[in-house]
C-alpha atoms as a PDB file:
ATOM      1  CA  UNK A   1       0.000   0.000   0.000  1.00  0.00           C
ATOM      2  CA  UNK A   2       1.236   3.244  -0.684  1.00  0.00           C
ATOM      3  CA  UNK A   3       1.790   5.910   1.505  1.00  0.00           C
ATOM      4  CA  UNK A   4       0.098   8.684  -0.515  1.00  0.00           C
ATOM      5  CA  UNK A   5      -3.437   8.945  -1.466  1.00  0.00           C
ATOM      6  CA  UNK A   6      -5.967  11.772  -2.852  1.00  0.00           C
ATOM      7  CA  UNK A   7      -9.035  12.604  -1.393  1.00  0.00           C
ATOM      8  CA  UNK A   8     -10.870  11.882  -4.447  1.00  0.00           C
ATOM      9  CA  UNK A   9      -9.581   8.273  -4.227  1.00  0.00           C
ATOM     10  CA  UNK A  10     -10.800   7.776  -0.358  1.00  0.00           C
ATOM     11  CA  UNK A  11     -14.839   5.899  -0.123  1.00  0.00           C
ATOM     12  CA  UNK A  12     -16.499   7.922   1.447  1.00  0.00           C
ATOM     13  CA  UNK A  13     -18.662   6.771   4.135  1.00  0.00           C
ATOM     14  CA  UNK A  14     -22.013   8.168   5.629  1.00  0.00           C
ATOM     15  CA  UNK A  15     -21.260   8.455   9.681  1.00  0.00           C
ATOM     16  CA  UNK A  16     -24.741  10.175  10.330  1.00  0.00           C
ATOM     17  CA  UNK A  17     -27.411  11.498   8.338  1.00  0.00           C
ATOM     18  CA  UNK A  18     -26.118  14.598   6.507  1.00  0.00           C
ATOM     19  CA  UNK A  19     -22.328  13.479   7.442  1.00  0.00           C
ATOM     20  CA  UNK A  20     -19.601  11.980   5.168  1.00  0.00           C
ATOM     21  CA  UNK A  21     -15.854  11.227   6.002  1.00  0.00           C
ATOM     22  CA  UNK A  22     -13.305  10.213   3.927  1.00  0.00           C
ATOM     23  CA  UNK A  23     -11.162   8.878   6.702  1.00  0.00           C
ATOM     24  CA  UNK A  24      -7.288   7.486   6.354  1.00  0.00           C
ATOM     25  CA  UNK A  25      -6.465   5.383   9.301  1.00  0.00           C
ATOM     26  CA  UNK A  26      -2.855   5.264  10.858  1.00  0.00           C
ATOM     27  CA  UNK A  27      -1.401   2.466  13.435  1.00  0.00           C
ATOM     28  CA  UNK A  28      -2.074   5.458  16.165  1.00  0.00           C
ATOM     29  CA  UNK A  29      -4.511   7.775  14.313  1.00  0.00           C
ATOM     30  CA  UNK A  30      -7.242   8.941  12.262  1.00  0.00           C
ATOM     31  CA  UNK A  31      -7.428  11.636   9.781  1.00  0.00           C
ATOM     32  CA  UNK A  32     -10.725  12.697   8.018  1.00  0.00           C
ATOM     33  CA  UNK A  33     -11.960  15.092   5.713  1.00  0.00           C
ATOM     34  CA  UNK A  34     -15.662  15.555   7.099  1.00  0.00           C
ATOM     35  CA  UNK A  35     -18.627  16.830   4.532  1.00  0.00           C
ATOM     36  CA  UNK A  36     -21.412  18.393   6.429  1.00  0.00           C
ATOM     37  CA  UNK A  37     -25.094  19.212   5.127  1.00  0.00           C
ATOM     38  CA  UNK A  38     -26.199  22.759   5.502  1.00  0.00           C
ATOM     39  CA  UNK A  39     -28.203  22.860   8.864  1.00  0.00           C
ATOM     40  CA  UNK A  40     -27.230  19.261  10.263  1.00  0.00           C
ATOM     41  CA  UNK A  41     -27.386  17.935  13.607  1.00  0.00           C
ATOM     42  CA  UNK A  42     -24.444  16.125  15.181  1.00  0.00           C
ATOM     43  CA  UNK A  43     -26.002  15.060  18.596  1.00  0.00           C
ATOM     44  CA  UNK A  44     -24.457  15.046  21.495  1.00  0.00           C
ATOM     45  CA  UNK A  45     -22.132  11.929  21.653  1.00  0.00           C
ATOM     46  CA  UNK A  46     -18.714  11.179  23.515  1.00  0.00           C
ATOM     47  CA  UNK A  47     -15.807   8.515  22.611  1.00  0.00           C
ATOM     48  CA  UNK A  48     -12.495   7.437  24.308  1.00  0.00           C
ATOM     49  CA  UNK A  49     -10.767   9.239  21.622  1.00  0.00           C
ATOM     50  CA  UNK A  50      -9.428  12.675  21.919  1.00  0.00           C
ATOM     51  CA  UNK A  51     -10.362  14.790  18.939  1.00  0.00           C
ATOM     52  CA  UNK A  52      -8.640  17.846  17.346  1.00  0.00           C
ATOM     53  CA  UNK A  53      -9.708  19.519  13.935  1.00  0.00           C
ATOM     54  CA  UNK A  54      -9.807  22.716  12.177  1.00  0.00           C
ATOM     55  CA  UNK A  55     -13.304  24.447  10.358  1.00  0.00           C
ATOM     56  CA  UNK A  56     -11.832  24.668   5.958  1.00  0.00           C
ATOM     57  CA  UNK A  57     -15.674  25.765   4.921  1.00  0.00           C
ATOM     58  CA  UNK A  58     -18.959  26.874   5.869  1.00  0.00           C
ATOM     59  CA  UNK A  59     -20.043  27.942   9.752  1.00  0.00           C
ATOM     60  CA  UNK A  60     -20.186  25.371  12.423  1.00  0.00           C
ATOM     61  CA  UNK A  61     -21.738  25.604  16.112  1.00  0.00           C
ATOM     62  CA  UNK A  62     -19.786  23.886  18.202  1.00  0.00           C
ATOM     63  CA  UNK A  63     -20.416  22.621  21.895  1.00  0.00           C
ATOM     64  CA  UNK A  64     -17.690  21.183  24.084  1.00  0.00           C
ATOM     65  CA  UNK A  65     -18.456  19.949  27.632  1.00  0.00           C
ATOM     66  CA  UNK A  66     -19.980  23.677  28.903  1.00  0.00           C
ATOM     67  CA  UNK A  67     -18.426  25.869  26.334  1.00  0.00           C
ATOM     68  CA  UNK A  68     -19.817  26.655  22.858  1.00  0.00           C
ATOM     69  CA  UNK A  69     -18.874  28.845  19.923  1.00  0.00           C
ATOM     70  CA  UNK A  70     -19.953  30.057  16.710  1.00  0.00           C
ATOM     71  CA  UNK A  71     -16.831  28.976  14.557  1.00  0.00           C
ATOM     72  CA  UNK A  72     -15.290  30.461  10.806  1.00  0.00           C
ATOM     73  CA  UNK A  73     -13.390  28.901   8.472  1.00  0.00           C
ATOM     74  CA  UNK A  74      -9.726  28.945  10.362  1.00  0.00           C
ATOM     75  CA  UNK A  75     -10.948  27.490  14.018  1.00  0.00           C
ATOM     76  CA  UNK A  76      -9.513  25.012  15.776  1.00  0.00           C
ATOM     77  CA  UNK A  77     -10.438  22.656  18.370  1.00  0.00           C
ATOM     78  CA  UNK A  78      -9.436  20.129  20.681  1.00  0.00           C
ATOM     79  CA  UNK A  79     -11.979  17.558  22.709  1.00  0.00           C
ATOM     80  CA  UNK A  80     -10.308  15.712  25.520  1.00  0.00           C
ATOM     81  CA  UNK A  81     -11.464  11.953  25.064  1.00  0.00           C
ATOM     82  CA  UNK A  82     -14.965  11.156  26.945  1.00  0.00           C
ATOM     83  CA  UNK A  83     -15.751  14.473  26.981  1.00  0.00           C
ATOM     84  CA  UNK A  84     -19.661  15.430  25.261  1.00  0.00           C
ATOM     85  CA  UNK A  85     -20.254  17.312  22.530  1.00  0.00           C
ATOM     86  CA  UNK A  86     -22.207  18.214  19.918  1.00  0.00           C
ATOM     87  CA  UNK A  87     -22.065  20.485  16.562  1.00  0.00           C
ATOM     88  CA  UNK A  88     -24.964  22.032  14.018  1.00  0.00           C
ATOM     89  CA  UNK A  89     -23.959  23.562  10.802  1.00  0.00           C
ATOM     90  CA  UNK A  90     -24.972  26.166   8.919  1.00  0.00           C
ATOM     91  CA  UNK A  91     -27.054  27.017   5.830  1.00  0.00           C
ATOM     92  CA  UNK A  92     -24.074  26.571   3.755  1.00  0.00           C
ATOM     93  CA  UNK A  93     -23.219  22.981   5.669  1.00  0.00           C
ATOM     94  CA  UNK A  94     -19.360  22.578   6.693  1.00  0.00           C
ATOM     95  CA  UNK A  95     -15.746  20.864   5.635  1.00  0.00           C
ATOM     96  CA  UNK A  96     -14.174  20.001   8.203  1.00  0.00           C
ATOM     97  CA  UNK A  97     -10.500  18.020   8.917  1.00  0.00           C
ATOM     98  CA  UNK A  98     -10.404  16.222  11.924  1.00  0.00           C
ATOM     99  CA  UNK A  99      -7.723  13.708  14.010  1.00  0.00           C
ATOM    100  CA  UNK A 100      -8.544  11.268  16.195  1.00  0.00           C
ATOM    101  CA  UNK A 101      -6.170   9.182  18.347  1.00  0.00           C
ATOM    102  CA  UNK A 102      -6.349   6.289  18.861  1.00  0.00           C
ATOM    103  CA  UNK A 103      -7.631   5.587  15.525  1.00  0.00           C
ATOM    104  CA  UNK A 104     -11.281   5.443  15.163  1.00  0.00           C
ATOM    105  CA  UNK A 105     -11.766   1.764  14.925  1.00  0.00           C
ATOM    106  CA  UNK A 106     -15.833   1.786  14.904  1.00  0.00           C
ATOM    107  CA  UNK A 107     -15.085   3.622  11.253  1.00  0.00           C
ATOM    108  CA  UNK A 108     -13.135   1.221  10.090  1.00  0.00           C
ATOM    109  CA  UNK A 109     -16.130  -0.980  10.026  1.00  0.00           C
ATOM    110  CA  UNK A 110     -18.789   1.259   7.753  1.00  0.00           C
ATOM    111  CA  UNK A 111     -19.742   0.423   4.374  1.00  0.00           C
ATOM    112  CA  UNK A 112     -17.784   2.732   1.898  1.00  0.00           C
ATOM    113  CA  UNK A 113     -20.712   4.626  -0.139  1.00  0.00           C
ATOM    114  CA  UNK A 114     -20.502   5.537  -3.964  1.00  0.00           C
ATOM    115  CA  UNK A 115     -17.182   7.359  -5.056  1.00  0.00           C
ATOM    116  CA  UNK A 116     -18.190  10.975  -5.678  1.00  0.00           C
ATOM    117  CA  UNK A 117     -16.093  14.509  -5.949  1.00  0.00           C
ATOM    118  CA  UNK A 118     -15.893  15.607  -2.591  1.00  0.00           C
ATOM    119  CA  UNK A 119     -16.971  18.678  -1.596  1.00  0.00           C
ATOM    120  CA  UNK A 120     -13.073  19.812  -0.937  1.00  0.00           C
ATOM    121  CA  UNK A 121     -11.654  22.488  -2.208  1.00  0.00           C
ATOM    122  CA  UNK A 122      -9.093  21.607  -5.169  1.00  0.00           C
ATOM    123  CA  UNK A 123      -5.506  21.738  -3.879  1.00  0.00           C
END
């Protein structure tokens, strides 16, 4: 296997209604490019893995244990692992990049979807 790839070439693969990764896994972590639909929902949900990403496109609400913020492209964020949160886009949706360590193994596990051009900018 190499150890390049393009975005283009990665499944991608429905995690909740009106959310699509394309996710490469690592021996010690994750790394997705997340699609969001304008005005989705990601409920409130926690995992042992701690979670760090940046906002590329589109507005994103983001809670984080107590604290929430109204993020721009730019934003970072960390989430401590087992820690809730929860995220609603906006009426443009969202691309996000996120990292997860340790890898996200429940992933690993979904069904790939149709290849399509993701909604990335080109590079």
């Amino acid at each position: 296997m190499s150890a390049f790839v393009e975005i283009a070439d990665v499944a991608p693969q429905r995690i909740w209604d009106g959310v699509v990764a394309r996710a490469l896994h690592g021996e010690r972590v994750t790394l997705a490019v997340i699609e969001l639909e304008p005005d989705c929902t990601l409920p409130e949900h926690s995992h042992s893995n701690e979670q760090v990403g940046v906002l590329v496109s589109g507005t994103l609400e983001l809670r984080v244990g107590d604290e929430t913020r109204e993020l721009r492209p730019g934003t970072m964020w960390r989430i401590h692992a087992d820690v809730p949160h929860e995220a609603r886009t906006g009426p443009e949706g969202a691309v996000v990049v996120e990292v997860w360590s340790p890898p996200r193994s429940d992933w690993q596990e979904l069904a790939p979807e149709e290849p399509r051009a993701p909604g990335w900018p080109a590079v």
